[in-house]
Protein backbone atom coordinates (compact mmCIF):
# COMPACT_ATOMS: atom_id res chain seq x y z
CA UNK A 1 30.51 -1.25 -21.86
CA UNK A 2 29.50 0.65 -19.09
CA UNK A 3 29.10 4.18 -19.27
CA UNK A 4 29.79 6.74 -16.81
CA UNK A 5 28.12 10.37 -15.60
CA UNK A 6 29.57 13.43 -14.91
CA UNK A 7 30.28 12.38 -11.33
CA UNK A 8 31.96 9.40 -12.48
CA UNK A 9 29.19 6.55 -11.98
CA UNK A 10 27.62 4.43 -13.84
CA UNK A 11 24.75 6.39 -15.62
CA UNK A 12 21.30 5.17 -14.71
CA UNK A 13 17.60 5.33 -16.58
CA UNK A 14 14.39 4.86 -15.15
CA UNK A 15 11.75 3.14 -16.91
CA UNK A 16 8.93 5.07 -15.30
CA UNK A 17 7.31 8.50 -15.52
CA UNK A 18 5.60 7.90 -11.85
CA UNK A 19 6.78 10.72 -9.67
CA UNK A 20 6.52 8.64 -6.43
CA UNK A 21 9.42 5.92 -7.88
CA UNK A 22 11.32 9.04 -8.85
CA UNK A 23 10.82 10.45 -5.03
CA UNK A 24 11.72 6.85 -3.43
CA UNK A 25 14.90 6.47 -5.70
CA UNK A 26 16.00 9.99 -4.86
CA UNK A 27 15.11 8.96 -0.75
CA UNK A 28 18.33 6.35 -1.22
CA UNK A 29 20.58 9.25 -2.66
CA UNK A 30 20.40 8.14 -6.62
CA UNK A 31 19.03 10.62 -9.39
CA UNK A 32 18.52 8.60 -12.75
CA UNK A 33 20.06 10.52 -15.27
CA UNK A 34 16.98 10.34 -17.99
CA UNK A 35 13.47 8.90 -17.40
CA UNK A 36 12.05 7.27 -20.23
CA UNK A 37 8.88 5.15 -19.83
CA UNK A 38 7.96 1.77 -21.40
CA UNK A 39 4.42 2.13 -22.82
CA UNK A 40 3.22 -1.59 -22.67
CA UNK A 41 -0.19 -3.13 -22.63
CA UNK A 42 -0.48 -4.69 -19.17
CA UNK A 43 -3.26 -6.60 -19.56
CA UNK A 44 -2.75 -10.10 -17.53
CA UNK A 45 -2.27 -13.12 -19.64
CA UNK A 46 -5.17 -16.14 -19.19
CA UNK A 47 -4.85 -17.47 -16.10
CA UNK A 48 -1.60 -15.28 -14.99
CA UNK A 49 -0.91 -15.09 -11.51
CA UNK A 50 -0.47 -11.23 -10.01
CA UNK A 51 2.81 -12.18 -8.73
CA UNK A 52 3.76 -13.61 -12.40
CA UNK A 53 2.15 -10.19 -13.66
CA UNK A 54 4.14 -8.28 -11.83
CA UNK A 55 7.53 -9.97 -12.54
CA UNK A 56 6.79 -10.15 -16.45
CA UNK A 57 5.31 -6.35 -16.43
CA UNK A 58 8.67 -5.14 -14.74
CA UNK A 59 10.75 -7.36 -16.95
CA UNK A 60 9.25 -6.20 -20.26
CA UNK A 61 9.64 -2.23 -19.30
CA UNK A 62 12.95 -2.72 -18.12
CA UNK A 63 14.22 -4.47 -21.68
CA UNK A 64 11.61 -2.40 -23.90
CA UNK A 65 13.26 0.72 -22.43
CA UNK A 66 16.95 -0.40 -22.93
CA UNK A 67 16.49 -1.37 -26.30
CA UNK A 68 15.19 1.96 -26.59
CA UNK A 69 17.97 3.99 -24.98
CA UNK A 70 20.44 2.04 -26.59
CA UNK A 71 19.95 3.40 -29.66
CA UNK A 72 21.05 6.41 -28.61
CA UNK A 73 25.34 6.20 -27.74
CA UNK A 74 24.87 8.32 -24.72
CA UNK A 75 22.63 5.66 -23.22
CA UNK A 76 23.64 2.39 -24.86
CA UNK A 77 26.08 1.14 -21.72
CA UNK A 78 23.56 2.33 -18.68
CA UNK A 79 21.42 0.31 -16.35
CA UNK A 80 18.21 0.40 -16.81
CA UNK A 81 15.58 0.44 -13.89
CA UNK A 82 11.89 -0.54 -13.73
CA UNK A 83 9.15 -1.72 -11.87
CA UNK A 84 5.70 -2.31 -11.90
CA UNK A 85 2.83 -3.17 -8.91
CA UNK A 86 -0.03 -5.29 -9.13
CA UNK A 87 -2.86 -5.61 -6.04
CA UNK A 88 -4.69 -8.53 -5.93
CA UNK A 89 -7.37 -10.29 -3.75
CA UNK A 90 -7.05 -13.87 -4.62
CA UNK A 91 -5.84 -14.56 -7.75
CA UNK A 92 -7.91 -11.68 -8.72
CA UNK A 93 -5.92 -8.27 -10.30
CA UNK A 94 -7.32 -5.15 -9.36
CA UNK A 95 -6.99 -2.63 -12.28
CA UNK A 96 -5.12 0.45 -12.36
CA UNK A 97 -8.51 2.57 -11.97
CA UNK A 98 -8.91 5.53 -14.50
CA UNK A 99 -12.67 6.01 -14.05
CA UNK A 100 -14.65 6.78 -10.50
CA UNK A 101 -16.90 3.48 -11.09
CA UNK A 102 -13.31 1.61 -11.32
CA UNK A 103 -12.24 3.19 -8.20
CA UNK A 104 -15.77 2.84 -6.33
CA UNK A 105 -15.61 -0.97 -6.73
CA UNK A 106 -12.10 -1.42 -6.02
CA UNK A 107 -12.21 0.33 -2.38
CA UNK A 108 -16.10 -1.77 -1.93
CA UNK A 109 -13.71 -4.92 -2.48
CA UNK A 110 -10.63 -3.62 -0.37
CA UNK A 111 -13.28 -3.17 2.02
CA UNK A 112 -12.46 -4.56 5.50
CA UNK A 113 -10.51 -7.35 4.25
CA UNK A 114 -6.48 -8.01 3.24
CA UNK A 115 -5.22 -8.13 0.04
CA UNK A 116 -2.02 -8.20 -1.47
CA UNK A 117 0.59 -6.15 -3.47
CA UNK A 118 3.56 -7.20 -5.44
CA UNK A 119 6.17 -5.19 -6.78
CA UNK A 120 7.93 -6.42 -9.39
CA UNK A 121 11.48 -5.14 -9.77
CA UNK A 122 13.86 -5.66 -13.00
CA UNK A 123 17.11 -3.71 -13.83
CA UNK A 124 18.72 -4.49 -17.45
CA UNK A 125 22.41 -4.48 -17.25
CA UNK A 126 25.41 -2.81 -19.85
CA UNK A 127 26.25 -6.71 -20.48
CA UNK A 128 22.61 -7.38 -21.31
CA UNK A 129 21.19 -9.18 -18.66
CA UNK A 130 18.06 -8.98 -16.51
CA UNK A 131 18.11 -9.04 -12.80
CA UNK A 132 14.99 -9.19 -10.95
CA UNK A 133 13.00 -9.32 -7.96
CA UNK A 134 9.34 -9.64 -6.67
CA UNK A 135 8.33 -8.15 -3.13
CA UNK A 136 4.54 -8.99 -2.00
CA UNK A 137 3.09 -7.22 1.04
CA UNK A 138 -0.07 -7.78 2.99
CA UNK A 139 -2.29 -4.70 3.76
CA UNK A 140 -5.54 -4.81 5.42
CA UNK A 141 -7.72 -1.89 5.25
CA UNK A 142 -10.62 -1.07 7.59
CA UNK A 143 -14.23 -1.31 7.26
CA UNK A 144 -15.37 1.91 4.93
CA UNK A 145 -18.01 3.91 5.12
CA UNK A 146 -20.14 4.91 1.88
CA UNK A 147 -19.36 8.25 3.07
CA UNK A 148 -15.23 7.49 2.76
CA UNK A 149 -15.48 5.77 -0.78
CA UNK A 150 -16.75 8.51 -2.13
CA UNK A 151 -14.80 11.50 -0.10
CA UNK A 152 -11.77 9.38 -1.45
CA UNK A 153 -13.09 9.41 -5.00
CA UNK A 154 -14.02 12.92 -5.11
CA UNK A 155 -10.32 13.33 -4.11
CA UNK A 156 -8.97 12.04 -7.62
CA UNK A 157 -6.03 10.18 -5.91
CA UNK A 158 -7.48 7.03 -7.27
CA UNK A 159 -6.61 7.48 -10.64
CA UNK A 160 -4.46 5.44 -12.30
CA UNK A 161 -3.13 3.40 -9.42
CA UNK A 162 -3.22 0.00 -9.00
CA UNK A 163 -6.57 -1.26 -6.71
CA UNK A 164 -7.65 2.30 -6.73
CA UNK A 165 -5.63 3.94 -3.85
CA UNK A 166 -2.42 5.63 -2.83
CA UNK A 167 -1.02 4.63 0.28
CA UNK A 168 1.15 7.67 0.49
CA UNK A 169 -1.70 9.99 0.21
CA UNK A 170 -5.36 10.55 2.28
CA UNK A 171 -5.51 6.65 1.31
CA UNK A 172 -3.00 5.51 4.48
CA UNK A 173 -6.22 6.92 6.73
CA UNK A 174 -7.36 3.01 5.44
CA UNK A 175 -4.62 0.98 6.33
CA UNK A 176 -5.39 -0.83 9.60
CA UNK A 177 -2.15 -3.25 9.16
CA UNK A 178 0.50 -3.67 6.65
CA UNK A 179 3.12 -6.73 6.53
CA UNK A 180 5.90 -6.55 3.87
CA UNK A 181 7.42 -3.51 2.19
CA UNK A 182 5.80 0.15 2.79
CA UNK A 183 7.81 1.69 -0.15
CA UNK A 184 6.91 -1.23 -2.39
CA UNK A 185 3.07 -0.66 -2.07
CA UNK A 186 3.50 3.10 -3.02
CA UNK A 187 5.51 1.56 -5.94
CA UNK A 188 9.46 0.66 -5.39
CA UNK A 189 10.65 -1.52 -2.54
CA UNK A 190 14.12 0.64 -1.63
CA UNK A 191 15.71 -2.73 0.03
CA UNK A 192 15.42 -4.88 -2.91
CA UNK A 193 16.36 -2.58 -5.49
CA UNK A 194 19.56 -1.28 -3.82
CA UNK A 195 20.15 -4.89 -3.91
CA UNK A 196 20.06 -4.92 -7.44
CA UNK A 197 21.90 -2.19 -7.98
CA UNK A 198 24.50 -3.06 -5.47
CA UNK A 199 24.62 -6.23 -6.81
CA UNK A 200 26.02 -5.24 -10.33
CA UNK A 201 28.44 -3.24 -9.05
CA UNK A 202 26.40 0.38 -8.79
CA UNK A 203 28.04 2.60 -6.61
CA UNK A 204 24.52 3.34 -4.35
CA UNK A 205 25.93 4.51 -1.19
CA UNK A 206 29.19 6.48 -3.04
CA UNK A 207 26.13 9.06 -4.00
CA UNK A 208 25.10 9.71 -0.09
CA UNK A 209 25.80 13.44 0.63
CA UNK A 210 28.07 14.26 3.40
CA UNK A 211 28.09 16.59 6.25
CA UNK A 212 31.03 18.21 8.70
């Protein structure tokens, strides 16, 4: 059964503690009433594809964190929202850098050339199913400088994102083309998952805020 808020929708969880999904989910007018993050190991499987990555990685935080928030009554009939982003070159999966030597060889492989980035979208529904989507987006950065790797990791905006860069931040200096979804590099395509939502009957545009 579907539950509903105090402004009579459907309540909503995110399965994320990123700030920047939280900031593109608020951009289309919906606030998630709780946040509760799926701690999984995403290490790729053998021979996993990044687009498979990505789907199965957004998948498993979207039903880890509804069976978690459905042990709780206040939760147990909301959707449940996640996503997760993989950048590749090749078939090749860039980590999610946490140390500067991560970072460094990350932006020497981004380098001048395109790679790619897929977003993997899932939302777990009140009657228990899974709907999903994958987005994958081209970017091609310039040719850096020694000097602009390690500006860029002196800047600490590397750390823990996927490939070792933030588009949103100094990191957009970089990008020299893009093809796909902006808002699913940074980390949650807005089209796709309004489609979602929309889809299973959340009210998305009912929350837009109106003015005389």
């Amino acid at each position: 059964m579907t539950q509903a808020n105090d402004q009579g929708r459907p309540k909503l969880v995110l399965a994320s503690a990123s700030p920047r999904r939280l900031a593109l989910l608020q951009q289309i007018g919906v606030e998630p009433d709780f946040l509760l993050a799926a701690d999984l190991d995403e290490t790729p499987l053998p021979h996993e594809l990044p687009r498979d990555l990505a789907l199965r990685l957004s998948h498993d935080k979207a039903t880890s964190a509804a069976a978690t928030a459905r042990k709780d009554p206040q939760w147990a009939g909301a959707f449940v929202l996640a996503a997760d982003t993989v950048v590749a070159v090749g078939r090749r999966v860039l980590p999610k850098c946490e140390t500067s030597d991560e970072a460094r060889q990350c932006l020497a492989l981004l380098s001048g050339r395109t790679h790619r980035v897929y977003t993997g979208v899932a939302l777990a529904t009140p009657k228990g199913a899974v709907r999903q989507r994958v987005v994958e987006s081209r970017v091609r950065f310039k040719r850096l400088s020694e000097a602009e790797i390690a500006a860029y990791i002196a800047s600490h905006e590397w750390h823990g994102k996927a490939g070792g860069y933030a588009i949103q931040g100094l990191a957009g200096v970089f990008v020299e083309h893009l093809i796909g979804s902006y808002p699913g590099v940074v980390g949650l395509p807005l089209y796709e998952t309004a489609a979602l939502l929309s889809g299973e009957g959340f009210p998305l545009s009912a929350q837009w805020p109106l003015k005389a």
